[in-house]
N, C-alpha and C. Protein backbone atom coordinates (compact mmCIF):
# COMPACT_ATOMS: atom_id res chain seq x y z
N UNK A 1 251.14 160.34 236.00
CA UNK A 1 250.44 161.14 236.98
C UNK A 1 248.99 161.30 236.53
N UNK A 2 248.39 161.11 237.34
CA UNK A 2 246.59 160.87 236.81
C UNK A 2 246.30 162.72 237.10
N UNK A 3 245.70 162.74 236.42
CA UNK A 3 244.78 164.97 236.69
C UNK A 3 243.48 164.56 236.03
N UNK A 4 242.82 164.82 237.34
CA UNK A 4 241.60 165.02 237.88
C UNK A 4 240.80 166.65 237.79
N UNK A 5 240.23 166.07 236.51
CA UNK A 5 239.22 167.45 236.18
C UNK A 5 237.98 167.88 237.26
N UNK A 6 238.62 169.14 237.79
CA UNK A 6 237.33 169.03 239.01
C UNK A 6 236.12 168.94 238.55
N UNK A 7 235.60 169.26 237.58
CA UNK A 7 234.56 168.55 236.91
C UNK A 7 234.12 167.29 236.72
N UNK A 8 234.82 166.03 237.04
CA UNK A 8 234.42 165.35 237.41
C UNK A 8 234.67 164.71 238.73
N UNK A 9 234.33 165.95 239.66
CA UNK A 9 234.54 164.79 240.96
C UNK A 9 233.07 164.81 241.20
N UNK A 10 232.58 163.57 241.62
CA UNK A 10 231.17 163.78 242.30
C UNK A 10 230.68 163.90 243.81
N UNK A 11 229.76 164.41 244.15
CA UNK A 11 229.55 164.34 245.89
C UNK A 11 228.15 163.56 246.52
N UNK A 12 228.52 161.89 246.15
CA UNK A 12 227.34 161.58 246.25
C UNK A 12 226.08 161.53 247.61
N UNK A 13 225.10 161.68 247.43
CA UNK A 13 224.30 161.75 248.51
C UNK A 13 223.78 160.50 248.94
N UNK A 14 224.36 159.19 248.80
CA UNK A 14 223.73 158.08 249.36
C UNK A 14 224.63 157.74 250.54
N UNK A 15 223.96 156.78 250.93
CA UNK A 15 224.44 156.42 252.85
C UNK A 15 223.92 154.72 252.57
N UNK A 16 224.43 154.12 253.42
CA UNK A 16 224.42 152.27 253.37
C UNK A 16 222.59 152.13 253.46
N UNK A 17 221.81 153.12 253.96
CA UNK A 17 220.29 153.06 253.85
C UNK A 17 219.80 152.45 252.69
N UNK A 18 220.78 152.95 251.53
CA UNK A 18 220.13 153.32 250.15
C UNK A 18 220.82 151.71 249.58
N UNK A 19 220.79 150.45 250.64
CA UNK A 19 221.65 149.82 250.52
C UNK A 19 220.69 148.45 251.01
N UNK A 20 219.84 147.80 250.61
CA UNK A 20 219.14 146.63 251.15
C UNK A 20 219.79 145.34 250.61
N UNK A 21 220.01 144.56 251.81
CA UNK A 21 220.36 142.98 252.46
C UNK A 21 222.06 143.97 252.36
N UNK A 22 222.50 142.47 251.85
CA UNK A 22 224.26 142.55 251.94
C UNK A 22 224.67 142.55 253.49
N UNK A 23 224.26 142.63 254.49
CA UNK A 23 224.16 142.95 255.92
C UNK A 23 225.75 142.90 256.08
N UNK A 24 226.53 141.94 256.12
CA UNK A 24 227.89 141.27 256.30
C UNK A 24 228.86 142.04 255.43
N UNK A 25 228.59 142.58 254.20
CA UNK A 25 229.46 143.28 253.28
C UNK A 25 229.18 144.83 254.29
N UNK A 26 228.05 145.39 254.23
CA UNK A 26 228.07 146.86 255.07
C UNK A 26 229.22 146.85 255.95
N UNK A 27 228.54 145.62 256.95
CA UNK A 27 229.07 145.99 258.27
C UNK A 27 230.88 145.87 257.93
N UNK A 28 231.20 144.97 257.40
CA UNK A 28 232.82 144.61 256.91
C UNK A 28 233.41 146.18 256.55
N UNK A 29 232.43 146.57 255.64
CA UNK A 29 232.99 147.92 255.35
C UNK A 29 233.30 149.15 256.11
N UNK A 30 231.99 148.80 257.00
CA UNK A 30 232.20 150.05 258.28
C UNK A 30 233.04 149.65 258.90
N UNK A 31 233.39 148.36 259.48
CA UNK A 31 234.55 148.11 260.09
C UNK A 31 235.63 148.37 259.71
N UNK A 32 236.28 147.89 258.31
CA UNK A 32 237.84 148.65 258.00
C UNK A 32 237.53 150.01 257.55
N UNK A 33 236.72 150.25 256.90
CA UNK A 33 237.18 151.80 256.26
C UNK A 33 236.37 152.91 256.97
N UNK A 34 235.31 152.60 256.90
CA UNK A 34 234.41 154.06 257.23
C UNK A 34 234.93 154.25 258.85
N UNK A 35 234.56 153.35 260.00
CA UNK A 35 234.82 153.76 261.75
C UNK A 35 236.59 154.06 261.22
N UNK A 36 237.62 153.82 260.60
CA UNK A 36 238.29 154.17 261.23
C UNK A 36 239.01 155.22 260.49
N UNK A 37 238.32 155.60 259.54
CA UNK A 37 238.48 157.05 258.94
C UNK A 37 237.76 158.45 259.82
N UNK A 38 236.57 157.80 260.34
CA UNK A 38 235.74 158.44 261.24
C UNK A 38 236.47 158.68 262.51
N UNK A 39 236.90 157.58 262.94
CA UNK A 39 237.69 157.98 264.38
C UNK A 39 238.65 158.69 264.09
N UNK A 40 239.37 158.40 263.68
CA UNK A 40 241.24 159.47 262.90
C UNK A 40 240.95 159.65 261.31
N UNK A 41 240.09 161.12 261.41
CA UNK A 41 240.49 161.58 260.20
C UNK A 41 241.61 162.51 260.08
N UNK A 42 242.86 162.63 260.55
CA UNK A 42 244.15 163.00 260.46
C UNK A 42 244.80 162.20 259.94
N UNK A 43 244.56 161.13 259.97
CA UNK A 43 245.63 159.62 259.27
C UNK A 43 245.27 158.94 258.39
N UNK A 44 246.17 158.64 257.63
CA UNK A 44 246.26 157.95 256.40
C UNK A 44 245.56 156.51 256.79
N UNK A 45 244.46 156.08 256.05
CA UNK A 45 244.05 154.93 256.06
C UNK A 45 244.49 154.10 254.82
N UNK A 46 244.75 152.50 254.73
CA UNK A 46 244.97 152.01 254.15
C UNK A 46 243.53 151.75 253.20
N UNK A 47 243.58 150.83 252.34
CA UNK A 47 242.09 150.76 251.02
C UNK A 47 241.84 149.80 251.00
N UNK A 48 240.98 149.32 250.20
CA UNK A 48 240.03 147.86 250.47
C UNK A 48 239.92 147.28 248.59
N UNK A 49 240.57 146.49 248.50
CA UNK A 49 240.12 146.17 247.49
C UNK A 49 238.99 145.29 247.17
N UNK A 50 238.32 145.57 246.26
CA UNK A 50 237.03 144.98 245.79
C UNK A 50 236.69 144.37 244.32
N UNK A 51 236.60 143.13 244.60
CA UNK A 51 236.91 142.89 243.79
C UNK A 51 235.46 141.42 242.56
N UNK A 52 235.15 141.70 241.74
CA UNK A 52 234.13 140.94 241.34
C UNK A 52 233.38 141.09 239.84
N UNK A 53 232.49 140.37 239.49
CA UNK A 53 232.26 140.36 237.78
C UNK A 53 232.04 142.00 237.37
N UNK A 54 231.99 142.04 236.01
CA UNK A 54 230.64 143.64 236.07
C UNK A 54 229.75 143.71 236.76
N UNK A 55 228.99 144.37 237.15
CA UNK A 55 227.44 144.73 237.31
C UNK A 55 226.90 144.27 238.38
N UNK A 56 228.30 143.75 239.47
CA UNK A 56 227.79 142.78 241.26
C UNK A 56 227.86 144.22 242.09
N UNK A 57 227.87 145.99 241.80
CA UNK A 57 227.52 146.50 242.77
C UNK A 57 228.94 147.16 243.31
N UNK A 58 230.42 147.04 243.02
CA UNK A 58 231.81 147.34 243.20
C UNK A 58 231.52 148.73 243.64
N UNK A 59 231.50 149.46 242.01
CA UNK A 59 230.95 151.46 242.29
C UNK A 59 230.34 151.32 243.23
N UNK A 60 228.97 151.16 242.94
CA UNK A 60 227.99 151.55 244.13
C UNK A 60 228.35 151.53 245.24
N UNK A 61 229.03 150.47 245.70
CA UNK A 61 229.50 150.63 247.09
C UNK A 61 230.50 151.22 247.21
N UNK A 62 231.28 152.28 246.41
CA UNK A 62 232.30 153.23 246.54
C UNK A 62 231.90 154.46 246.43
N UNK A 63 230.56 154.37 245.95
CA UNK A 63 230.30 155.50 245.76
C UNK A 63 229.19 155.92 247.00
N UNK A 64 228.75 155.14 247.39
CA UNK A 64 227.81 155.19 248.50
C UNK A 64 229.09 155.16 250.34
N UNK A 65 230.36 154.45 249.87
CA UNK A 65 231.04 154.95 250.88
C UNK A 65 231.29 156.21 251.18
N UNK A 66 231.97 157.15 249.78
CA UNK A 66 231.86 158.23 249.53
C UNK A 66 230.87 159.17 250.51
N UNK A 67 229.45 158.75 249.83
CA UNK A 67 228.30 159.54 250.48
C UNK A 67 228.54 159.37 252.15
N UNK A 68 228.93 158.30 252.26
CA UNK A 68 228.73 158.55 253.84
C UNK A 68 229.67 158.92 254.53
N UNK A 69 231.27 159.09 253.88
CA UNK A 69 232.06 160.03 254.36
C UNK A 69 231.89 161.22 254.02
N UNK A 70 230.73 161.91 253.60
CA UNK A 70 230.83 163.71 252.26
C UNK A 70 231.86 163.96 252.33
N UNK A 71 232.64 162.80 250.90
CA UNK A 71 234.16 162.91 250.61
C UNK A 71 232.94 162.77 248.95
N UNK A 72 234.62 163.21 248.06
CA UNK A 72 234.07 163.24 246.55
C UNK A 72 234.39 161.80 246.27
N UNK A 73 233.84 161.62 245.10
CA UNK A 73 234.04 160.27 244.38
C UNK A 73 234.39 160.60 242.90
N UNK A 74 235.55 159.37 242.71
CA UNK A 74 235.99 159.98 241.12
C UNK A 74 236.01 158.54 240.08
N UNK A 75 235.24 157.89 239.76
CA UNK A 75 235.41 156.50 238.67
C UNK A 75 236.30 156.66 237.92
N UNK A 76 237.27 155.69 238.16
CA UNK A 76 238.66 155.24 237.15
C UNK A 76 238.29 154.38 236.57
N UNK A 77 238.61 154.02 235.07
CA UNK A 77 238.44 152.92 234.84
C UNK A 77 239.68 152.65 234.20
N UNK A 78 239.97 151.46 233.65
CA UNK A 78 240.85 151.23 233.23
C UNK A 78 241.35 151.06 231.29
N UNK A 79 242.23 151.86 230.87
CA UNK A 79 242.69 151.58 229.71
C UNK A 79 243.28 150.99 229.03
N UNK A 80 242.81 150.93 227.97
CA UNK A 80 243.78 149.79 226.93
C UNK A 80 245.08 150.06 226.60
């Protein structure tokens, strides 16, 4: 069972603005996750996996989804 120190949840303030080129990755994203969390936020949405080297931008764009739902964001990473 994972426990989540509310201390670290974050509430980030970025939006896809804070987000230049990628045009095709945004829009992909607004299409499965963000419009249809937006349209039915009563229902369980399914997740998006993302997937790519270090340092191609993964967080950022989870965390900037985040911002544009003002939902929290929490970085997992993974252990040995």
């Amino acid at each position: 069972m994972l426990v989540v120190d509310p201390e670290t949840i974050e509430r980030p303030q970025l939006s896809f603005k804070n987000i230049i080129g990628v045009e095709a990755v945004k829009q992909r994203i607004t299409d499965v996750v963000l419009t249809p969390i937006q349209q039915h936020p009563d229902r369980q949405i399914g997740g998006v996996l993302m997937f790519g080297p270090p340092g191609c931008g993964k967080t950022f764009f989870a965390r900037t989804l985040a911002g544009e739902l003002k939902a929290g964001f929490v970085s997992i990473e993974m252990g040995a």
